[in-house]
N, C-alpha and C. Protein backbone atom coordinates (compact mmCIF):
# COMPACT_ATOMS: atom_id res chain seq x y z
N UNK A 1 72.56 134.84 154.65
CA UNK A 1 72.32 135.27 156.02
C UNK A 1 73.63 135.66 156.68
N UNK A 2 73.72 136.58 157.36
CA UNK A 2 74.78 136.99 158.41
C UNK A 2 75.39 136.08 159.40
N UNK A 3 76.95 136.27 159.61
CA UNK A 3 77.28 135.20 160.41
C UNK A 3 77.18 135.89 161.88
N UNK A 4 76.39 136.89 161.98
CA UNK A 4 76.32 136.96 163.53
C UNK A 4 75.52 136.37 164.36
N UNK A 5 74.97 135.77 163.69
CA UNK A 5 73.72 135.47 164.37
C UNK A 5 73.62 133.37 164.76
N UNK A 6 73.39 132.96 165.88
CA UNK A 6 73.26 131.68 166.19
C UNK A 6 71.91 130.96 165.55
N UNK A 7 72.15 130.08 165.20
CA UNK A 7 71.26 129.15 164.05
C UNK A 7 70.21 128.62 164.80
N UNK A 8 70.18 128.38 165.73
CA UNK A 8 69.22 127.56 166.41
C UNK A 8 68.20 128.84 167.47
N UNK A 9 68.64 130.06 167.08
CA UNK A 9 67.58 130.80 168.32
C UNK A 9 67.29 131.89 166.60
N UNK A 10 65.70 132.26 166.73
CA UNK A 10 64.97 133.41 165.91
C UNK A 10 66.18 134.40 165.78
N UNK A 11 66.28 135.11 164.51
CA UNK A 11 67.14 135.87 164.40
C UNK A 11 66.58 137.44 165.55
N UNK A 12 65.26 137.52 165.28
CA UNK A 12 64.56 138.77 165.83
C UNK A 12 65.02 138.73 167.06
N UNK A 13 64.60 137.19 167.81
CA UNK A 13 65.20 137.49 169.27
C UNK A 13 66.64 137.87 169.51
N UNK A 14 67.55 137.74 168.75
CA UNK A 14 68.92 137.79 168.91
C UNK A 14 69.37 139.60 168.75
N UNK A 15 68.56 140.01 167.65
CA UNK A 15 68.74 141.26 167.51
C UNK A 15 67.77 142.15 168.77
N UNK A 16 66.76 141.77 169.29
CA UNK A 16 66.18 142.39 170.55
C UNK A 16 67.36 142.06 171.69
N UNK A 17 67.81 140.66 171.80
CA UNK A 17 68.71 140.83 172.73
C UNK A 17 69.95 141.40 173.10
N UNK A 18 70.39 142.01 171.18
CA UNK A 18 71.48 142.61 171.24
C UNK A 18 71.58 144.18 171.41
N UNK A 19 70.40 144.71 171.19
CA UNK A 19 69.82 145.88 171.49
C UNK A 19 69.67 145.69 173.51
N UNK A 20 69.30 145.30 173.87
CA UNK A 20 68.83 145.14 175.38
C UNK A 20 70.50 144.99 175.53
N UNK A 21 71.48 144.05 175.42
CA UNK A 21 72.46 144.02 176.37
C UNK A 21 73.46 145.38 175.86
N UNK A 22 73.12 146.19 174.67
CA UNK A 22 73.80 147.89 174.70
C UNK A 22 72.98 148.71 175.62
N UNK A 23 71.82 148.28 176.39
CA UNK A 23 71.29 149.24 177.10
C UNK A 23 71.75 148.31 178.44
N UNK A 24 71.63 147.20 179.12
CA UNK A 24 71.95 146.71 180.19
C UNK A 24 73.54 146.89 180.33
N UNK A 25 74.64 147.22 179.06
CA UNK A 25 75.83 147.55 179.11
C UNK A 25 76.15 148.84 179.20
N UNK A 26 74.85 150.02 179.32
CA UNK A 26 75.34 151.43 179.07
C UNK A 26 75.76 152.05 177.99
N UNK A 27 76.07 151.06 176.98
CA UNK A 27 76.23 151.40 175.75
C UNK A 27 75.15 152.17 175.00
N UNK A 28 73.74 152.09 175.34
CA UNK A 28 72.83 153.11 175.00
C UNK A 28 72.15 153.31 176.48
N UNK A 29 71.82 154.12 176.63
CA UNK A 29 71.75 154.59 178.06
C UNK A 29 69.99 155.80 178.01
N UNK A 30 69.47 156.11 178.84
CA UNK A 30 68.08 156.32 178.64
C UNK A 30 68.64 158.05 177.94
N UNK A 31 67.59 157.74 176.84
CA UNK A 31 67.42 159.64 176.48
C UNK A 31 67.66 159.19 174.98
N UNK A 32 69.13 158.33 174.87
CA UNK A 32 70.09 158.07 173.90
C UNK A 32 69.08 157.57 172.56
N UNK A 33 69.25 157.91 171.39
CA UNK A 33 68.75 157.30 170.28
C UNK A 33 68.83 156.01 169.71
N UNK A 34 68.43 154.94 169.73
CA UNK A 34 68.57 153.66 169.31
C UNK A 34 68.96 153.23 167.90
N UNK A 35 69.36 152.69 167.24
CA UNK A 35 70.05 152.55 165.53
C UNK A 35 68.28 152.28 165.30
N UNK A 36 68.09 152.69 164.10
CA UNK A 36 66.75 152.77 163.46
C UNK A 36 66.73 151.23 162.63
N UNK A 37 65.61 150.78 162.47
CA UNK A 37 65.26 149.31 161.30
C UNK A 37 66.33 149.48 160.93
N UNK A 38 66.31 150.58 159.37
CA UNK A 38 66.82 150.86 158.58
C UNK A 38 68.48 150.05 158.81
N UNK A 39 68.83 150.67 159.97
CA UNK A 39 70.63 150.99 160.01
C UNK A 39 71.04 149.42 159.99
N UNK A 40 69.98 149.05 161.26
CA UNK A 40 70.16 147.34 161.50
C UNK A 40 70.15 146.39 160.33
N UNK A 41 69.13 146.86 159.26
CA UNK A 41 68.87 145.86 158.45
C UNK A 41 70.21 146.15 157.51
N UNK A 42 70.78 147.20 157.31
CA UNK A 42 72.15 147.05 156.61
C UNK A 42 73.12 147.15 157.07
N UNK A 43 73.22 147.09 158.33
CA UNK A 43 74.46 146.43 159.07
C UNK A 43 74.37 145.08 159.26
N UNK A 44 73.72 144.24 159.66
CA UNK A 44 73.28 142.71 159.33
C UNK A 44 72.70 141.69 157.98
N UNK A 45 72.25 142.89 156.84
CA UNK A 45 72.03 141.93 156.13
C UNK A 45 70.68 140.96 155.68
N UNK A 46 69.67 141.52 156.71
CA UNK A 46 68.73 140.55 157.02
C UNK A 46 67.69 141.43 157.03
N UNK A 47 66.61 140.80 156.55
CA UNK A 47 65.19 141.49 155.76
C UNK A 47 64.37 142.20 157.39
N UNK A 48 63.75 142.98 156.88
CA UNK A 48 63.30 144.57 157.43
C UNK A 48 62.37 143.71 158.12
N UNK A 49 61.08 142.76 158.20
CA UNK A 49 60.42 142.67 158.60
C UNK A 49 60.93 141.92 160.18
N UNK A 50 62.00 141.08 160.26
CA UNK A 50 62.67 140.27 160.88
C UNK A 50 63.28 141.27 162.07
N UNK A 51 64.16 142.80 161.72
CA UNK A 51 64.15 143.32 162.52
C UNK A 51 63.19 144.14 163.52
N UNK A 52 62.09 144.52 162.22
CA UNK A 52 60.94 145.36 163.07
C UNK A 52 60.44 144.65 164.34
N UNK A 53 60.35 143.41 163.86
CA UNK A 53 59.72 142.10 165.15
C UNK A 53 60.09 142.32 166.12
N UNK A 54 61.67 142.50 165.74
CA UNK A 54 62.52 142.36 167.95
C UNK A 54 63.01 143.62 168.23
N UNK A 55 62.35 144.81 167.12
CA UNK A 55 62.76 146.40 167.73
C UNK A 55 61.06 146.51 168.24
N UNK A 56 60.15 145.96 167.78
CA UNK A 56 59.21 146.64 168.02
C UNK A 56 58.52 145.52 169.49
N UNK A 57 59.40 144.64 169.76
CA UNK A 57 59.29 144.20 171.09
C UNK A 57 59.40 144.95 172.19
N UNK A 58 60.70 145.55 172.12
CA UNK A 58 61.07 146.00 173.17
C UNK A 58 60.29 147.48 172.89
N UNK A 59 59.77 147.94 172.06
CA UNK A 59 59.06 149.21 171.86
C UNK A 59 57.18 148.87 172.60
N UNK A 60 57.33 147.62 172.59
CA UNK A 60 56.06 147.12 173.45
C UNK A 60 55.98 146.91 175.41
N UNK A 61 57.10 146.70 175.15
CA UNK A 61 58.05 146.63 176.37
C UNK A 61 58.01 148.12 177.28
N UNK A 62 57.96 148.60 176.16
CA UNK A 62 58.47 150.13 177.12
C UNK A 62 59.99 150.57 177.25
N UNK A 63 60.93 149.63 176.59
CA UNK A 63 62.38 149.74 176.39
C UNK A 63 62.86 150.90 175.71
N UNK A 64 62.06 150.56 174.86
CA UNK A 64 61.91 152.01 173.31
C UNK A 64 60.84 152.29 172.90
N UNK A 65 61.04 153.63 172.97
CA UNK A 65 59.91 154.52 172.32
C UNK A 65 60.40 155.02 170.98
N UNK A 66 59.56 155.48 170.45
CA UNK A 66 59.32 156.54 168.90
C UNK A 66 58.93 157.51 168.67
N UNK A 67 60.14 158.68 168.38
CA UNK A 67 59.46 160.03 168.11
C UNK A 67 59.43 160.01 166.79
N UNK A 68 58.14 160.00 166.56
CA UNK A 68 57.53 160.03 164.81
C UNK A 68 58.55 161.40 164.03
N UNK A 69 59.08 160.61 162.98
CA UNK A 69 59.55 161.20 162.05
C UNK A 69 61.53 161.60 162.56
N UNK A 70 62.15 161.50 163.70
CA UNK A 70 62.82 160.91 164.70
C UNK A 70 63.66 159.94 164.23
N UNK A 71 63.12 159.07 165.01
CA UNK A 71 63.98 158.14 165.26
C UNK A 71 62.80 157.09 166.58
N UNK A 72 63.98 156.45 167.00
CA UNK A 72 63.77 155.35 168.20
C UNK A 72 64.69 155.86 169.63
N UNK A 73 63.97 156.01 170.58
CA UNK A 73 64.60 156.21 171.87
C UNK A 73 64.74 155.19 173.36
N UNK A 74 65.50 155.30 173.90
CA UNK A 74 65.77 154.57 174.93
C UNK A 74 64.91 155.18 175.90
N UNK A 75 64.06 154.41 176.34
CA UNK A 75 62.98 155.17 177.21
C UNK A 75 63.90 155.17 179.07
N UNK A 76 63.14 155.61 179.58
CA UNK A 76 63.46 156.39 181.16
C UNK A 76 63.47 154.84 181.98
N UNK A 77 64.17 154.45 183.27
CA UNK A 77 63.89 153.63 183.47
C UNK A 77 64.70 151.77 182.30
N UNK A 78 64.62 152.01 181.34
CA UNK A 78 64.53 151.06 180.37
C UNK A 78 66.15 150.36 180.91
N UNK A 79 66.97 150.52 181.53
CA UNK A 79 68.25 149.42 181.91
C UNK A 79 67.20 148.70 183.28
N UNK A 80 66.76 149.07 184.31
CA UNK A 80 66.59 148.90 185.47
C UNK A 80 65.30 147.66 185.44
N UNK A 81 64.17 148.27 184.36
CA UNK A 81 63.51 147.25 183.65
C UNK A 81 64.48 145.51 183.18
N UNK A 82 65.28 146.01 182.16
CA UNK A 82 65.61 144.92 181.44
C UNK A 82 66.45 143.83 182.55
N UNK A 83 67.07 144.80 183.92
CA UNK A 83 68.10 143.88 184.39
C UNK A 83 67.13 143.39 185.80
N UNK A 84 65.45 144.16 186.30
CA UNK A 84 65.08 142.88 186.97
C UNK A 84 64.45 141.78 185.87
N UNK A 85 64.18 141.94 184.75
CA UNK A 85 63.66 140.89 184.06
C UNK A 85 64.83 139.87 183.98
N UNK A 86 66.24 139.92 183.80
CA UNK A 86 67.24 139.10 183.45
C UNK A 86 67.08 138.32 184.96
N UNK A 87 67.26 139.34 186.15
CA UNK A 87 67.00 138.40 187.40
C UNK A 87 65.90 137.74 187.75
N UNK A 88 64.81 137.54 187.16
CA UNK A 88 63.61 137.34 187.19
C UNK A 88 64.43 135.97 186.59
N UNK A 89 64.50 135.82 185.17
CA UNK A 89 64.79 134.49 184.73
C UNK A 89 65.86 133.98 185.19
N UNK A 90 66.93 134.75 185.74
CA UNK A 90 67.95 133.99 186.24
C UNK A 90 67.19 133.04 187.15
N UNK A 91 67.09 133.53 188.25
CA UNK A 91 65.77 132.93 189.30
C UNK A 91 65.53 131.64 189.06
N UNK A 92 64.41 131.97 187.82
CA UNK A 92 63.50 130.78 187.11
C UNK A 92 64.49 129.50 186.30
N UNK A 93 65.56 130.29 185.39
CA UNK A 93 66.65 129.28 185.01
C UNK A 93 67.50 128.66 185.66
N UNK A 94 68.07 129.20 186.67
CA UNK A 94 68.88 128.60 187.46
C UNK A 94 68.97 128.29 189.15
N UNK A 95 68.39 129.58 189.52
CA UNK A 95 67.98 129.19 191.11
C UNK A 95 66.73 128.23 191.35
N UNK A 96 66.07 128.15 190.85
CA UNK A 96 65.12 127.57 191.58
C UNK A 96 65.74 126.25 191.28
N UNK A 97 66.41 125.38 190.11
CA UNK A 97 66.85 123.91 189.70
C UNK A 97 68.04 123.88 190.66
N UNK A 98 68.70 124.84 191.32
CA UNK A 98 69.89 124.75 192.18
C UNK A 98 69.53 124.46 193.58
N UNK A 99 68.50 125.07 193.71
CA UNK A 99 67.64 125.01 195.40
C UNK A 99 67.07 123.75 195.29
N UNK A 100 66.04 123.52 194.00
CA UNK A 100 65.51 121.93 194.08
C UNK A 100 66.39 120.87 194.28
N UNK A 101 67.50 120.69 194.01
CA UNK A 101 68.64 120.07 193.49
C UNK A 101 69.33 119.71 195.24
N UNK A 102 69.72 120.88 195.34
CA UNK A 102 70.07 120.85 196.95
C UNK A 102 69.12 120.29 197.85
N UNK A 103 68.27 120.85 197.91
CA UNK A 103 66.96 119.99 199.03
C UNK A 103 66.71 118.29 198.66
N UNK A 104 67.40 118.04 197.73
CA UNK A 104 67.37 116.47 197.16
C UNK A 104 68.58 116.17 198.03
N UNK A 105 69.65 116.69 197.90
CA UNK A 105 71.11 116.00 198.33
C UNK A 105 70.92 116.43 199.57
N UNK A 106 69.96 117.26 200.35
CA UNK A 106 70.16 117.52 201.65
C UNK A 106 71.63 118.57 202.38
N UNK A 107 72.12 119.65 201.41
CA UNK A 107 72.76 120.47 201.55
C UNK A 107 71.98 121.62 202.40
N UNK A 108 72.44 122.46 203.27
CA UNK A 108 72.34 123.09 204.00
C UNK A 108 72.13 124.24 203.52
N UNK A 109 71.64 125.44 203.89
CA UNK A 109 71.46 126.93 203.17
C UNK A 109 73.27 127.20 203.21
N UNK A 110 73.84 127.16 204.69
CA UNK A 110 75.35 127.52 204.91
C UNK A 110 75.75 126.53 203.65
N UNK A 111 75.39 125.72 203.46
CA UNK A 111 76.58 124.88 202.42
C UNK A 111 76.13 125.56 201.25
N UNK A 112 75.09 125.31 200.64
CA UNK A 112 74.92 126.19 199.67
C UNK A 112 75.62 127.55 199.35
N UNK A 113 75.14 128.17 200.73
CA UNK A 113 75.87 129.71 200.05
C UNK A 113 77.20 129.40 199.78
N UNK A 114 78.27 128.81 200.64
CA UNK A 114 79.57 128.41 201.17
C UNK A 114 80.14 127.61 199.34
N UNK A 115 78.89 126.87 198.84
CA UNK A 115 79.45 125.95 197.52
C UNK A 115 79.55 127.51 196.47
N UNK A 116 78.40 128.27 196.88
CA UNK A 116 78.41 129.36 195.86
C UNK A 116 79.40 130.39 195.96
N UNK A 117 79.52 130.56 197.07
CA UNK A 117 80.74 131.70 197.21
C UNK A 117 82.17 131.36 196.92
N UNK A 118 82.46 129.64 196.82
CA UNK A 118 83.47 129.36 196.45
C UNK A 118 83.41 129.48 194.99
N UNK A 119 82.47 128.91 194.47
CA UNK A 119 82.36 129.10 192.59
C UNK A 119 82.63 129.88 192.70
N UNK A 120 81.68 131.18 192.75
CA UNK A 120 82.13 132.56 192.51
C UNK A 120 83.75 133.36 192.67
N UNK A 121 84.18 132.82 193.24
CA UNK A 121 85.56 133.35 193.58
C UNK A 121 86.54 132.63 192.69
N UNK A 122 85.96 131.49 192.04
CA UNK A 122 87.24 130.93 191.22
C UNK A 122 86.61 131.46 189.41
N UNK A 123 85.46 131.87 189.41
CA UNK A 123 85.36 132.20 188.18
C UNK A 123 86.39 133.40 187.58
């Protein structure tokens, strides 16, 4: 197996996610052609069925489309998609346990923003 890949998360998801953050990075950008199965499975190493799984996610998605006989395309729309879904879970992963969290300690919205705007500035 390839060492790119983290042991404890599905390889498929890792390769859908690495496809999604070249389109949330501009690195493939809408119109642009996507690396085919093929290219992935021999640039990584790792059996065909494993990639089809997390290319043909985001091809369910609406991320990527397929012009038969082609290739794979970055569909219209497809960054703007992927980055409210990332804020969608940000949300769900981290804001909402930060807001619950606060309303426990009795922090203020001003303190809150005030704790966040300081993180943010020292990252």
């Amino acid at each position: 197996m390839s060492n790119f890949f983290d042991q404890d998360k599905p390889i498929y998801l890792q390769i859908r996610e690495k496809m999604e953050d070249q389109i949330v990075n501009n690195q493939l950008k809408e119109g642009d052609q996507a690396p085919s199965t093929t290219q992935l499975v021999n640039f990584y190493k790792i059996n065909h069925a494993t990639v089809s799984k997390g290319v043909n996610q985001l091809v369910e998605e609406g991320i990527l489309y397929k012009k038969r006989g082609i290739g794979m395309f970055v569909a219209e729309g497809a960054r703007e998609k992927l980055i409210q879904k990332r804020k969608d879970a940000f949300k769900e992963n981290y804001v909402v346990g930060l807001v619950q969290e606060a309303n426990k300690l009795g922090i203020t919205d001003q303190e809150l923003f005030d704790l966040i705007k300081k993180c943010k500035g020292s990252v």
